[in-house]
C-alpha atoms as a PDB file:
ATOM      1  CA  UNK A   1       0.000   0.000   0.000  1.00  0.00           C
ATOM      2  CA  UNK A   2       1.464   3.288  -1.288  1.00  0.00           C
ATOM      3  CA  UNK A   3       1.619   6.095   1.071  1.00  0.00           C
ATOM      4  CA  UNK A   4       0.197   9.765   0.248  1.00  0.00           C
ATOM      5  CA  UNK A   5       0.251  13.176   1.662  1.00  0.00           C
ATOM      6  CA  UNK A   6      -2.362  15.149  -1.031  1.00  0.00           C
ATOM      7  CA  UNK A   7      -4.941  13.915  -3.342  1.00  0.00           C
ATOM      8  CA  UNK A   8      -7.221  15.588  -5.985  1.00  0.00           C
ATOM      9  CA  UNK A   9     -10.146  14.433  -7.393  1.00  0.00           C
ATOM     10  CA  UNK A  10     -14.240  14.642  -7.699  1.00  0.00           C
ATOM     11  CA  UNK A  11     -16.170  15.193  -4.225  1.00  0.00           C
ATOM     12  CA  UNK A  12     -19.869  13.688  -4.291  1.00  0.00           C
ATOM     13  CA  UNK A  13     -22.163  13.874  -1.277  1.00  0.00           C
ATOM     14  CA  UNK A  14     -24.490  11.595   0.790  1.00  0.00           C
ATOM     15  CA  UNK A  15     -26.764  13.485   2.720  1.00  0.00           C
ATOM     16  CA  UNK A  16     -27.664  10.493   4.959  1.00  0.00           C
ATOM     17  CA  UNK A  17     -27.032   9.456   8.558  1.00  0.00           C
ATOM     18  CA  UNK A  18     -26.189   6.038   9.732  1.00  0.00           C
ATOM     19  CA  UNK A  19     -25.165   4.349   6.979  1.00  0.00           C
ATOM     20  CA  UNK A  20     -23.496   1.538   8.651  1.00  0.00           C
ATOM     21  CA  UNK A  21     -21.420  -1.490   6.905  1.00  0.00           C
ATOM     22  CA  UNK A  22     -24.401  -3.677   5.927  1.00  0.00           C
ATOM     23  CA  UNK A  23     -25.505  -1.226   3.602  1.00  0.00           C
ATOM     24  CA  UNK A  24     -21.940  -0.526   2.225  1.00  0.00           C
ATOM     25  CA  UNK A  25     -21.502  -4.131   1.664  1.00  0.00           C
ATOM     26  CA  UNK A  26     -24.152  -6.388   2.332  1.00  0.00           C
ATOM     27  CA  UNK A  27     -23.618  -9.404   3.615  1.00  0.00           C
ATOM     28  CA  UNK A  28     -24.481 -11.816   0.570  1.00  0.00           C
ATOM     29  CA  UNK A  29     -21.718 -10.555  -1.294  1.00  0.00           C
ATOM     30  CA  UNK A  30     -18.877 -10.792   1.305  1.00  0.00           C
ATOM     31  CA  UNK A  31     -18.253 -14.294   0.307  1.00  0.00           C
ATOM     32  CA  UNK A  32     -16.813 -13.065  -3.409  1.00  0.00           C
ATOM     33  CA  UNK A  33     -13.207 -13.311  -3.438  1.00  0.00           C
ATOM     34  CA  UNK A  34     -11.999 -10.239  -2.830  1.00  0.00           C
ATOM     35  CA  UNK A  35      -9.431 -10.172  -6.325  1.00  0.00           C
ATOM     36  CA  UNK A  36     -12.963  -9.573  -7.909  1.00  0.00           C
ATOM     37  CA  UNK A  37     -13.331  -5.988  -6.796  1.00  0.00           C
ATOM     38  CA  UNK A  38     -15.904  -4.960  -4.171  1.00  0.00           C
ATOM     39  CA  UNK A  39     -16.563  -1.993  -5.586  1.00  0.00           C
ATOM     40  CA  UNK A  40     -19.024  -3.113  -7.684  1.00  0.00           C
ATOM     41  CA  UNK A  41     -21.512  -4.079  -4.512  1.00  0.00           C
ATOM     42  CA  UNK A  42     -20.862  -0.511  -2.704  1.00  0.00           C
ATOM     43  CA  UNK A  43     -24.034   0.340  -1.309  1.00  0.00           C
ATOM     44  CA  UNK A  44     -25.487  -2.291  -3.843  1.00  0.00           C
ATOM     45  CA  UNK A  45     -29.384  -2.158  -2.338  1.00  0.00           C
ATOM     46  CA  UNK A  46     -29.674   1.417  -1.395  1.00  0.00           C
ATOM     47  CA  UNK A  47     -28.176   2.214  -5.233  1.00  0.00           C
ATOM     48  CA  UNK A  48     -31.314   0.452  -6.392  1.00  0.00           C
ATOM     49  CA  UNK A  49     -34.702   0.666  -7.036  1.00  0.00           C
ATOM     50  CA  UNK A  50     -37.490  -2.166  -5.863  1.00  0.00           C
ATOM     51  CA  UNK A  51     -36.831  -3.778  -9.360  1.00  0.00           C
ATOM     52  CA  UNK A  52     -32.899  -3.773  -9.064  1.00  0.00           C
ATOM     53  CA  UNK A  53     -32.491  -0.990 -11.495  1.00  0.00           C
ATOM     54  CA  UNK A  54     -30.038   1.730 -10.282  1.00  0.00           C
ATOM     55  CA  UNK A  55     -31.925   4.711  -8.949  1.00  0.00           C
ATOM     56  CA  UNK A  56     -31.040   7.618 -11.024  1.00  0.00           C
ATOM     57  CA  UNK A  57     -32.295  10.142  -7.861  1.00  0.00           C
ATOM     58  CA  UNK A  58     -29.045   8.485  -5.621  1.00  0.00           C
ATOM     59  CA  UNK A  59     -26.339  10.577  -5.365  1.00  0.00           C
ATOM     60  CA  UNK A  60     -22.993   8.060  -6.534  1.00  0.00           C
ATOM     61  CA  UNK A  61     -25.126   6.644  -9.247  1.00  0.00           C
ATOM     62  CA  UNK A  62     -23.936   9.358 -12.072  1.00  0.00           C
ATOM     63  CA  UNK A  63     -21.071  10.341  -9.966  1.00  0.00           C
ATOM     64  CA  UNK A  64     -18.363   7.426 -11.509  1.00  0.00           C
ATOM     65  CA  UNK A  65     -14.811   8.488 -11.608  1.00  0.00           C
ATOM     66  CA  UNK A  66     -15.824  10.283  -7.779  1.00  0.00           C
ATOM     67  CA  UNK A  67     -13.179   9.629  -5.072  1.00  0.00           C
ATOM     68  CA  UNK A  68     -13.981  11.996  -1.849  1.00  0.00           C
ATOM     69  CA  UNK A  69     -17.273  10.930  -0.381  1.00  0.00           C
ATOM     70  CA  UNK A  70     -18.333  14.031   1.781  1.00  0.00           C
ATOM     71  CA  UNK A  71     -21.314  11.796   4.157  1.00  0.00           C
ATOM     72  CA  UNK A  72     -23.575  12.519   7.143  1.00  0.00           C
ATOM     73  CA  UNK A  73     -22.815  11.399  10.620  1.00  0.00           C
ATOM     74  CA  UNK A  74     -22.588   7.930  12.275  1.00  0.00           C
ATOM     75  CA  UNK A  75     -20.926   6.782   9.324  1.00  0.00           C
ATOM     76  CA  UNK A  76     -19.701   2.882   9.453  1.00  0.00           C
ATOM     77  CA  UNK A  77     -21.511   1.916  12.415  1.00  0.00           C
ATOM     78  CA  UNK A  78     -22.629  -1.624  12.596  1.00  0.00           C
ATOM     79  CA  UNK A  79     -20.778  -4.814  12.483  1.00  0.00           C
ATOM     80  CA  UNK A  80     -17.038  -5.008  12.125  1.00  0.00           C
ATOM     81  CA  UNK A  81     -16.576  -6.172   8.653  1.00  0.00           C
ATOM     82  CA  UNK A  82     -13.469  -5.091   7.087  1.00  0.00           C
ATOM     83  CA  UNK A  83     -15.186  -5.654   3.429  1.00  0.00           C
ATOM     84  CA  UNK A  84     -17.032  -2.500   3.876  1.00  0.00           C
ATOM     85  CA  UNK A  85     -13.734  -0.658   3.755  1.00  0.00           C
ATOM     86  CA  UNK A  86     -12.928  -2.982   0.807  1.00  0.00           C
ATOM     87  CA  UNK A  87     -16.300  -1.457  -1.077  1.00  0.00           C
ATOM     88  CA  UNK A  88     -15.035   1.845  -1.264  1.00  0.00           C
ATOM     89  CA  UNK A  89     -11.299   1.467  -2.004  1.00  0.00           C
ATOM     90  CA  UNK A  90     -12.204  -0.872  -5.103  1.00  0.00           C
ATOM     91  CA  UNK A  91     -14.792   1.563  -5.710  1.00  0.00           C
ATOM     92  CA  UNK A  92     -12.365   4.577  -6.231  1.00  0.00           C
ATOM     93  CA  UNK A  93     -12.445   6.286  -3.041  1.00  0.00           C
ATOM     94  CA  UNK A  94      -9.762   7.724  -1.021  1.00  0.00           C
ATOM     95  CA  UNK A  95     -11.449   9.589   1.552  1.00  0.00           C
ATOM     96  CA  UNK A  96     -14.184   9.905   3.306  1.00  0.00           C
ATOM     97  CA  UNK A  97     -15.540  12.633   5.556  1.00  0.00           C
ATOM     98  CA  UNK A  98     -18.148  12.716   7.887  1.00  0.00           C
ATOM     99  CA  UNK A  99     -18.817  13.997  11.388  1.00  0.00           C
ATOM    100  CA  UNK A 100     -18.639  10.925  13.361  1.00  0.00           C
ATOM    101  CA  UNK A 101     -17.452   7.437  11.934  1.00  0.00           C
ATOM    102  CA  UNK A 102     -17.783   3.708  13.502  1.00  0.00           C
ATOM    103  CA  UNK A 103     -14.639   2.945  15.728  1.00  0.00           C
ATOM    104  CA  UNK A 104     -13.984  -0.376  13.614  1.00  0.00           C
ATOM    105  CA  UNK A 105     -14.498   1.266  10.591  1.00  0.00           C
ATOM    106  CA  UNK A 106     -12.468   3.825  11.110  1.00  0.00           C
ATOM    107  CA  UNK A 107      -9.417   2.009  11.681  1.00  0.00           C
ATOM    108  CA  UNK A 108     -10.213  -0.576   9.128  1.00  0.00           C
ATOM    109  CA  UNK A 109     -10.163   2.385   6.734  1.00  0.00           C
ATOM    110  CA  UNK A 110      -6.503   3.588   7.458  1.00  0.00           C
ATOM    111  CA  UNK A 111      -5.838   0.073   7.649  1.00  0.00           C
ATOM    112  CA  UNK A 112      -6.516  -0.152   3.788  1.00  0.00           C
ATOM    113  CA  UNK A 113      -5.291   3.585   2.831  1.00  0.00           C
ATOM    114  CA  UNK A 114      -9.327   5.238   3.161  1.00  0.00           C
ATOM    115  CA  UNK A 115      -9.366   8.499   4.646  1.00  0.00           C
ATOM    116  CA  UNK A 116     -11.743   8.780   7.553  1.00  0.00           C
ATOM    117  CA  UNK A 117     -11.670  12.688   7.962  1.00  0.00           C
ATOM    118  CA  UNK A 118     -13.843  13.885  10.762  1.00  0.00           C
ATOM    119  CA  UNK A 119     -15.688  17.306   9.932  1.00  0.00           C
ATOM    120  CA  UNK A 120     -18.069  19.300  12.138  1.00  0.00           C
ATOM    121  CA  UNK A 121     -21.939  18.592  11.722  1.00  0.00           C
ATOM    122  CA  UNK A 122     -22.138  21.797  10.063  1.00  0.00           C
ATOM    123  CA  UNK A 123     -19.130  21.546   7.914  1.00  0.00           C
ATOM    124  CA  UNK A 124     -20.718  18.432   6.751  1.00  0.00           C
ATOM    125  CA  UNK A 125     -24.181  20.151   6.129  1.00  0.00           C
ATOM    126  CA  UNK A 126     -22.064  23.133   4.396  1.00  0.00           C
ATOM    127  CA  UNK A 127     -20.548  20.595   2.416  1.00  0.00           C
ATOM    128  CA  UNK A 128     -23.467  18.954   1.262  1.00  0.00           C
ATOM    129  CA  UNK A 129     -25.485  22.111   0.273  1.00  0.00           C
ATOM    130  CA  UNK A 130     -22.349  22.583  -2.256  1.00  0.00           C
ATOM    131  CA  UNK A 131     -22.433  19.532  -3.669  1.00  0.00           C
ATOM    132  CA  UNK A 132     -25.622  19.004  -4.966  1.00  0.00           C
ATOM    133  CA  UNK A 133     -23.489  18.096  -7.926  1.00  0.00           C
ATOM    134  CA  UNK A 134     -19.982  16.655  -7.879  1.00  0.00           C
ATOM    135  CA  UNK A 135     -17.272  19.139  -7.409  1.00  0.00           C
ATOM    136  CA  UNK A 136     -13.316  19.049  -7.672  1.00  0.00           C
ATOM    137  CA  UNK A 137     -11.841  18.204  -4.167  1.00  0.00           C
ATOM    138  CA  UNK A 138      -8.367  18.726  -2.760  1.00  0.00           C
ATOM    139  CA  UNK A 139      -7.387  17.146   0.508  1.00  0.00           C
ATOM    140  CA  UNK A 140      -4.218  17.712   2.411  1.00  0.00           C
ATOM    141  CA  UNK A 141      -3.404  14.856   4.300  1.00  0.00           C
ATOM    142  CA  UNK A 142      -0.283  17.114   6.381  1.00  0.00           C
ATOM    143  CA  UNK A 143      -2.549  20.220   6.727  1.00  0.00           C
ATOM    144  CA  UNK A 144      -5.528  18.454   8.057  1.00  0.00           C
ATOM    145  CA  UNK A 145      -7.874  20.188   5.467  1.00  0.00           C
ATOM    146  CA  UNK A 146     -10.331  19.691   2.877  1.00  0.00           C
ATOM    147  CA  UNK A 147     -11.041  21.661  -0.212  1.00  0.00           C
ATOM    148  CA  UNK A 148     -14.419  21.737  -2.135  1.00  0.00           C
ATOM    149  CA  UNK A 149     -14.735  23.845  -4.910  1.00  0.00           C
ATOM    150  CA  UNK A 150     -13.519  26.826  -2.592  1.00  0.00           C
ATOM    151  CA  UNK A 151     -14.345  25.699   0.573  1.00  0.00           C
ATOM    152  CA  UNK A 152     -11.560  24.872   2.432  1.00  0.00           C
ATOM    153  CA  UNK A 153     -12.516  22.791   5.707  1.00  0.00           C
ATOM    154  CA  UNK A 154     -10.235  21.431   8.562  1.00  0.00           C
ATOM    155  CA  UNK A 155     -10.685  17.962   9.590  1.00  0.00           C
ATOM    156  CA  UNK A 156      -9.769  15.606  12.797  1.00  0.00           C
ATOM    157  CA  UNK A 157      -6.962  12.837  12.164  1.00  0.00           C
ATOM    158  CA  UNK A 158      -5.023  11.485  15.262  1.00  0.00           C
ATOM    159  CA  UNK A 159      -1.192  11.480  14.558  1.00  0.00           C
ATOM    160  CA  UNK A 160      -1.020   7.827  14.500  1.00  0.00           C
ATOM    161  CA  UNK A 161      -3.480   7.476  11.381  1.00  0.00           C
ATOM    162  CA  UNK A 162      -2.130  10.465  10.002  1.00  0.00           C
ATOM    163  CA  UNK A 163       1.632   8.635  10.050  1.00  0.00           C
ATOM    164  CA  UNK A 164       0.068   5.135   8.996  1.00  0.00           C
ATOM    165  CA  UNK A 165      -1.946   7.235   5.763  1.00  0.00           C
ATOM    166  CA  UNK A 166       1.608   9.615   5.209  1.00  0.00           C
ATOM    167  CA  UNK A 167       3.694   6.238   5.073  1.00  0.00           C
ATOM    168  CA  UNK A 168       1.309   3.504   3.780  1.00  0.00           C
ATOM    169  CA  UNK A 169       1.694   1.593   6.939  1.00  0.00           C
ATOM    170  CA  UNK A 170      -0.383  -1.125   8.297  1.00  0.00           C
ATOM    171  CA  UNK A 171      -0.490  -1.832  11.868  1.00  0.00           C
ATOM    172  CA  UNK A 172       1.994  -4.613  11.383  1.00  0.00           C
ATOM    173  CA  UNK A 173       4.367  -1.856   9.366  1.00  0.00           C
ATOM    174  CA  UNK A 174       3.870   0.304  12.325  1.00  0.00           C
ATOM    175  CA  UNK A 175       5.065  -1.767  14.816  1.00  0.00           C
ATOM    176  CA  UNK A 176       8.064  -2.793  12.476  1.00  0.00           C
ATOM    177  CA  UNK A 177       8.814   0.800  12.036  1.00  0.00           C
ATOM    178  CA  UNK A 178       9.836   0.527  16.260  1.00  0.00           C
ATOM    179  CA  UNK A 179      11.593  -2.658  15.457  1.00  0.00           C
ATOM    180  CA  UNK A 180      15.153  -1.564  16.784  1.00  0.00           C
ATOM    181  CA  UNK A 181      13.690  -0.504  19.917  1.00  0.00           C
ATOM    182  CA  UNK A 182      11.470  -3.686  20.140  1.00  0.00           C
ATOM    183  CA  UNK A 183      15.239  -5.681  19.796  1.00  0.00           C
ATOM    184  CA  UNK A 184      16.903  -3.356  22.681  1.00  0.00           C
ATOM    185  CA  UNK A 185      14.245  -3.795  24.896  1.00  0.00           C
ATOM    186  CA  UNK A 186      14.552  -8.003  24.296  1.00  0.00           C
ATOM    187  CA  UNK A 187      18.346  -7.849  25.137  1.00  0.00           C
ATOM    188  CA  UNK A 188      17.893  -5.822  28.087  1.00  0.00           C
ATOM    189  CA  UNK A 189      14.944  -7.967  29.066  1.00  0.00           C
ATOM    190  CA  UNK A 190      17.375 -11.028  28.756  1.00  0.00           C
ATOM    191  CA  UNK A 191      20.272  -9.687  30.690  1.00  0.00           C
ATOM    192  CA  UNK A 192      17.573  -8.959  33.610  1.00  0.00           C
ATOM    193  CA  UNK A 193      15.319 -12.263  33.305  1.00  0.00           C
ATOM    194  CA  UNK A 194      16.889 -14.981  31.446  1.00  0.00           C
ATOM    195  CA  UNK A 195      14.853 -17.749  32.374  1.00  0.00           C
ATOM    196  CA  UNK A 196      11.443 -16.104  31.062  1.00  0.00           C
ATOM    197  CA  UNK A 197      12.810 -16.488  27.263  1.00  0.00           C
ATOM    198  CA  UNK A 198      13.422 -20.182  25.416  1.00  0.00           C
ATOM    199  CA  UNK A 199      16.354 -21.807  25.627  1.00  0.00           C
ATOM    200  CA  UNK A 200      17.694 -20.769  21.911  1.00  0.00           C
ATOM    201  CA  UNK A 201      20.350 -23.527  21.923  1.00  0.00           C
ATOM    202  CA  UNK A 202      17.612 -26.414  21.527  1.00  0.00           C
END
């Protein structure tokens, strides 16, 4: 995973709260393999009419090519399902900002390289009102701020996600990132209590 510090590109809305994971992905579809792409069953039933046609009046349907998602609170709430965070990174997106996300989520997003940037309730409502139509978006990971058309807004990152998104880190890259300081702390922890570690000569 490729680490990043700006990104460009087309800003849609979703004026609705609580959109948890079981509507991003629903469950019947988490059994695909995942080299398939998810991002094909992104919000698959709330995309779609009671026949299963997509619903021209939803906002991402029309908005292909979009990669900021600018949503309502109590995003990614629900069950802990890292697929949801699959939907929208093999449906384009790089960020996502919201006032309030699921804790899961959340992590599962910078996990994967998603934004989760958290806005005020009435940045997000600002936002919205503006993009009643997809607009050009500029985030800056460094600056903590988001750019619609010319709306600049600051968002919430905690420096640990902010370093993981910067560097393309996992959690396992993060803790290798300490991995001289994990070995000095093993030698000292040796020389003081020999008998808690193995026998190495077996």
């Amino acid at each position: 995973m490729s680490g990043w510090t700006r990104h460009e590109g087309l800003a849609v809305g979703l004026p609705r709260e609580g959109v948890d994971t079981d509507q991003l992905i629903p469950a019947r579809f988490m059994s695909t393999p995942r080299a398939q792409g998810y991002g094909q069953f992104l919000l698959h039933d709330l995309r779609r009419d009671a026949d299963g046609a997509l619903d021209p009046s939803f906002p991402l349907n029309g908005a292909d090519g979009s990669s900021i998602l600018i949503a309502a609170r109590n995003f990614g709430g629900g069950s802990s399902r890292e697929a949801a965070v699959y939907a929208l990174v093999d449906a384009g997106f790089r960020v996502v900002a919201a006032p309030s996300f699921g804790d899961i989520f959340a992590g599962n997003a910078v996990n994967n390289g998603l934004l989760p940037a958290r806005i005020s309730e009435q940045a997000a409502l600002s936002l919205l009102a503006v993009l009643a139509t997809p607009q050009h978006g500029h985030v800056d990971l460094a600056a903590g701020t988001l750019t619609i058309d010319t709306t600049e807004t600051a968002f919430d990152l905690d420096d640990v996600s902010r370093q993981k998104l910067m560097n393309g880190w996992d959690d396992i890259d993060l803790t290798c990132a300490h991995a001289a300081k994990v070995a000095d702390y093993r030698r000292r922890r040796i020389a003081i209590a020999p008998w808690v570690f193995p026998d190495e000569r077996a």
